[in-house]
C-alpha atoms as a PDB file:
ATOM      1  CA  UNK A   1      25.917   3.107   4.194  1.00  0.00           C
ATOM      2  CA  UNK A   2      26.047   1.822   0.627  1.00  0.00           C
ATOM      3  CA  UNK A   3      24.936  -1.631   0.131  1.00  0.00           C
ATOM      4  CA  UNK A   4      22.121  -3.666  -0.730  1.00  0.00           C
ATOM      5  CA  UNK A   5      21.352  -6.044   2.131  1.00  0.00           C
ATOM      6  CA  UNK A   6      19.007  -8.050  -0.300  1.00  0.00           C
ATOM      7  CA  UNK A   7      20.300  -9.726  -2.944  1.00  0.00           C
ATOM      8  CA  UNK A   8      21.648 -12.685  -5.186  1.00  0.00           C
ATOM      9  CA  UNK A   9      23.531 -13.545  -8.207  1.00  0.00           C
ATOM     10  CA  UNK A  10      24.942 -15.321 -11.279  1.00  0.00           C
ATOM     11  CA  UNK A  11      27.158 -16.968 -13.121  1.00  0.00           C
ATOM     12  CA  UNK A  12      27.710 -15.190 -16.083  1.00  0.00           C
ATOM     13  CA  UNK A  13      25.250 -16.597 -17.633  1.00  0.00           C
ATOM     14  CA  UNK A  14      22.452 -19.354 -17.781  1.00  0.00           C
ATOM     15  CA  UNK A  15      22.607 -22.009 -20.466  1.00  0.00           C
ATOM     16  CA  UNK A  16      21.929 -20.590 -24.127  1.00  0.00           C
ATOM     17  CA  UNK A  17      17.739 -21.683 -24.506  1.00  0.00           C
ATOM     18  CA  UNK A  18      16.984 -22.863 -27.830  1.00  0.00           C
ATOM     19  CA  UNK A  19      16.248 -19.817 -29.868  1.00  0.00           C
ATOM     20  CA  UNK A  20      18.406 -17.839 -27.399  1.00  0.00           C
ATOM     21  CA  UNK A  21      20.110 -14.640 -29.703  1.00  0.00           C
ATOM     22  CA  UNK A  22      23.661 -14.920 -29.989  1.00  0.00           C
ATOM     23  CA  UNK A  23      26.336 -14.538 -28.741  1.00  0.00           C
ATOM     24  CA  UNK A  24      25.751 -16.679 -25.302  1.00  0.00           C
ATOM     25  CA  UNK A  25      26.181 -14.569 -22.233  1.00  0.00           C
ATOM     26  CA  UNK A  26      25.524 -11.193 -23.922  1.00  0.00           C
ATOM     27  CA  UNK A  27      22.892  -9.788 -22.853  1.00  0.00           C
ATOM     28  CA  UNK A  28      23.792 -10.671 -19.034  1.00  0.00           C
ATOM     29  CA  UNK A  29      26.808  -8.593 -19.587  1.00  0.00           C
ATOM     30  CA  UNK A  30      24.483  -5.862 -20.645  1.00  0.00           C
ATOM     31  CA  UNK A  31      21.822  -6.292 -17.978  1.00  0.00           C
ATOM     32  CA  UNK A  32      24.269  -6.426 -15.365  1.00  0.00           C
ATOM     33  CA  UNK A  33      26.407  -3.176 -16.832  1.00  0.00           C
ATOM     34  CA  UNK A  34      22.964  -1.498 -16.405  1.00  0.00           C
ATOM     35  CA  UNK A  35      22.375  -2.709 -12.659  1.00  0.00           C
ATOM     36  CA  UNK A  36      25.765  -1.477 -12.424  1.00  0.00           C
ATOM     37  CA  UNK A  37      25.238   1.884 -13.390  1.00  0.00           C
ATOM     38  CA  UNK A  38      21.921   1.920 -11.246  1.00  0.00           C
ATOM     39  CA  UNK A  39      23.441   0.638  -8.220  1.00  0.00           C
ATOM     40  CA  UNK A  40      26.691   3.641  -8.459  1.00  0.00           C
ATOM     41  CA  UNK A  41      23.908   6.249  -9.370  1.00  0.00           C
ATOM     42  CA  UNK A  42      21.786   5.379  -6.163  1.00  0.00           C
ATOM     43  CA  UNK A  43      24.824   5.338  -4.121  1.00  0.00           C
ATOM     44  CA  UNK A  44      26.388   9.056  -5.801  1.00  0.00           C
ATOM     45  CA  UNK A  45      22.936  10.326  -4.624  1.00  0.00           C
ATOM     46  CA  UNK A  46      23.567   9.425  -1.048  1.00  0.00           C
ATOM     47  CA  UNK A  47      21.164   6.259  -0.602  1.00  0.00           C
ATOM     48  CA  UNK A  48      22.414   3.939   2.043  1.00  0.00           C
ATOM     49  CA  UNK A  49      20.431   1.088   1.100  1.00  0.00           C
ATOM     50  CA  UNK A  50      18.941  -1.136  -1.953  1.00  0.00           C
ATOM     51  CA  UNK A  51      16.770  -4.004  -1.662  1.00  0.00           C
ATOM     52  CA  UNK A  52      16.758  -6.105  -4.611  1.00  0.00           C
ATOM     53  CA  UNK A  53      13.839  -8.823  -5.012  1.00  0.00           C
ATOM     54  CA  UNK A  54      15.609 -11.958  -6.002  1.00  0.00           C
ATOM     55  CA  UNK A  55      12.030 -14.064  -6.609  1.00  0.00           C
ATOM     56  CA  UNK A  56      11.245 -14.813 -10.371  1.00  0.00           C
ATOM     57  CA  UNK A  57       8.586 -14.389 -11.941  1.00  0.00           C
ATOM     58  CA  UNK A  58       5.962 -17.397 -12.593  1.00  0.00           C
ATOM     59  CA  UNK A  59       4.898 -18.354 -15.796  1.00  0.00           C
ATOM     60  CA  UNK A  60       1.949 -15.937 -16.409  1.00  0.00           C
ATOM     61  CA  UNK A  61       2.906 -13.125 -14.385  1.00  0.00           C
ATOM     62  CA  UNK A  62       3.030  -9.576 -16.313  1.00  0.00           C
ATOM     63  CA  UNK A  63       6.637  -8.822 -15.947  1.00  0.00           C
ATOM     64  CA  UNK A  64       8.406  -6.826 -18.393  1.00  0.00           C
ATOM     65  CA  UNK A  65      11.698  -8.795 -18.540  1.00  0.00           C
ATOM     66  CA  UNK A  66       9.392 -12.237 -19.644  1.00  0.00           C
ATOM     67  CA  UNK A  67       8.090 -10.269 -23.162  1.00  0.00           C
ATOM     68  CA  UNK A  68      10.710 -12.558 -25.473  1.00  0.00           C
ATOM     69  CA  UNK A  69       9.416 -14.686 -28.292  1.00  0.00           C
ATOM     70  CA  UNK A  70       8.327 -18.349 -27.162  1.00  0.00           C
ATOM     71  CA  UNK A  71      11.564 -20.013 -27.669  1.00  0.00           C
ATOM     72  CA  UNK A  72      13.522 -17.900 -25.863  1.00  0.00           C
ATOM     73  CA  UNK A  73      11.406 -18.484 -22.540  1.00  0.00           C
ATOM     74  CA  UNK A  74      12.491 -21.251 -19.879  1.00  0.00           C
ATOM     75  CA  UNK A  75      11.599 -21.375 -16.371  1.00  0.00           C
ATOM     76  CA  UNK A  76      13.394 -18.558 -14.244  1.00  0.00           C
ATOM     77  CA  UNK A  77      15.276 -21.145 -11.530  1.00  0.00           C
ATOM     78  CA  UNK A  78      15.813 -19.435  -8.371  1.00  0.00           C
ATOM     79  CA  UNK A  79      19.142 -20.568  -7.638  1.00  0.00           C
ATOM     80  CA  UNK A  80      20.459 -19.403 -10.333  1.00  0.00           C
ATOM     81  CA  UNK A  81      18.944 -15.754 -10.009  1.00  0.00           C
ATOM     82  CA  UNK A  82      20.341 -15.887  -7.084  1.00  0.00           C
ATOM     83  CA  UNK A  83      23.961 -16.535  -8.270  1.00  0.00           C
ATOM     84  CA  UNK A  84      23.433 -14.342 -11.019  1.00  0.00           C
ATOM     85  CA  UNK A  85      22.538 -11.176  -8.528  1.00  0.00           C
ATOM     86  CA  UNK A  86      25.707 -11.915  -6.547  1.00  0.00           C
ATOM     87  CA  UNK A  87      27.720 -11.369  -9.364  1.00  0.00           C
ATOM     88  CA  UNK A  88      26.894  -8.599  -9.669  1.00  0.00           C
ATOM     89  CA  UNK A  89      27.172  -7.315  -6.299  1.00  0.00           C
ATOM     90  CA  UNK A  90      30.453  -9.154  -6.218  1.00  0.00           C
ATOM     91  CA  UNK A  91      31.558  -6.543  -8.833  1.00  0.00           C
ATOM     92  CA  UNK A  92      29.902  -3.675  -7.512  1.00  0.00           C
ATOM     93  CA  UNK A  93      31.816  -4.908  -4.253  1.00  0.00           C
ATOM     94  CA  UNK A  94      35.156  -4.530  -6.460  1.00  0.00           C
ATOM     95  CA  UNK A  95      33.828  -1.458  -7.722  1.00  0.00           C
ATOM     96  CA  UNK A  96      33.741   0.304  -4.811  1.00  0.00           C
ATOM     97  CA  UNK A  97      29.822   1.327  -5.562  1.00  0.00           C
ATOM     98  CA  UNK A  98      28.507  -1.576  -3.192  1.00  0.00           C
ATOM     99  CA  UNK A  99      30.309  -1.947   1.008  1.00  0.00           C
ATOM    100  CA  UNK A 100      28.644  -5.312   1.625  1.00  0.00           C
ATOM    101  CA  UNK A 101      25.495  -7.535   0.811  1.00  0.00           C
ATOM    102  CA  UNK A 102      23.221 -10.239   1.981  1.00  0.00           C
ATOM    103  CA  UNK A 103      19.849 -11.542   2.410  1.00  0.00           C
ATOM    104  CA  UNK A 104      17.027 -10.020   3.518  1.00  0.00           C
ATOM    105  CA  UNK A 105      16.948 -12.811   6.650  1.00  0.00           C
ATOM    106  CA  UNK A 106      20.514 -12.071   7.596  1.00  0.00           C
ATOM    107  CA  UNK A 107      20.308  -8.590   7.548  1.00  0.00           C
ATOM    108  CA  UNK A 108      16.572  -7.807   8.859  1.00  0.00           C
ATOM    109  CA  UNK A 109      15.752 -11.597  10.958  1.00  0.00           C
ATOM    110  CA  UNK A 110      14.987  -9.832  14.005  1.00  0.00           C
ATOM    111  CA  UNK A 111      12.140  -7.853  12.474  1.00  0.00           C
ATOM    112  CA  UNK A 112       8.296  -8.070  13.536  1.00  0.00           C
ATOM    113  CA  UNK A 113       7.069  -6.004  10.849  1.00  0.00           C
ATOM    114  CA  UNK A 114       8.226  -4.690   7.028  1.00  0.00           C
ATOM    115  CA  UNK A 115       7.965  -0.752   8.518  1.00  0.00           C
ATOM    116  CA  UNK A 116      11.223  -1.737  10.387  1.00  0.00           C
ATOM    117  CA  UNK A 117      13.218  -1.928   7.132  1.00  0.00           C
ATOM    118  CA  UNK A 118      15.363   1.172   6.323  1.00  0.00           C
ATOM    119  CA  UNK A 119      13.842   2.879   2.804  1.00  0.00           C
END
């Protein structure tokens, strides 16, 4: 089954930061083409599920995706990760790469230990 029962998403975009590069909104249209492409690629090779951790990073955590010059960063809200994730499944839904989505609570609640979750 194709799908990634953890997720969340956004908006199009978050607010342009001061210092943000121009134009607004570009480089979530990139990042999301490239989750895109990642998501159909794991599904053409056969994998029935993708878990997505929707948590941001803290201030101070090494994280790739947090190396931008000092005006660019802002607090990562999680709200708005969240929206920004389902987006993206939202297209991958309309895509045809994704069947259906959700949280990890919704799909796994029952659980009583991480070893129950399909890999």
């Amino acid at each position: 089954e194709e799908g990634a029962p953890a997720a969340a998403a956004a908006d199009g975009g978050a607010p342009a930061a001061a210092g943000a590069s121009p134009p607004s909104g570009a480089r979530t249209e990139v990042y999301h083409g490239i989750l895109l492409a990642y998501l159909d690629a794991c599904r053409r090779r056969g994998f029935g599920h993708v878990h997505i951790w929707v948590e941001p990073p803290r201030l101070g955590d090494e994280y790739i995706f947090l190396g931008r010059p000092a005006a660019q960063h802002r607090p990562a809200d999680r709200a708005w990760l969240r929206r920004w994730y389902v987006a993206v499944l939202e297209e991958a839904q309309r895509r045809g790469t994704v069947r259906r989505f959700g949280g990890m609570l919704d799909e796994f609640g029952g659980i009583t230990s991480a070893r129950e979750i399909p890999m």
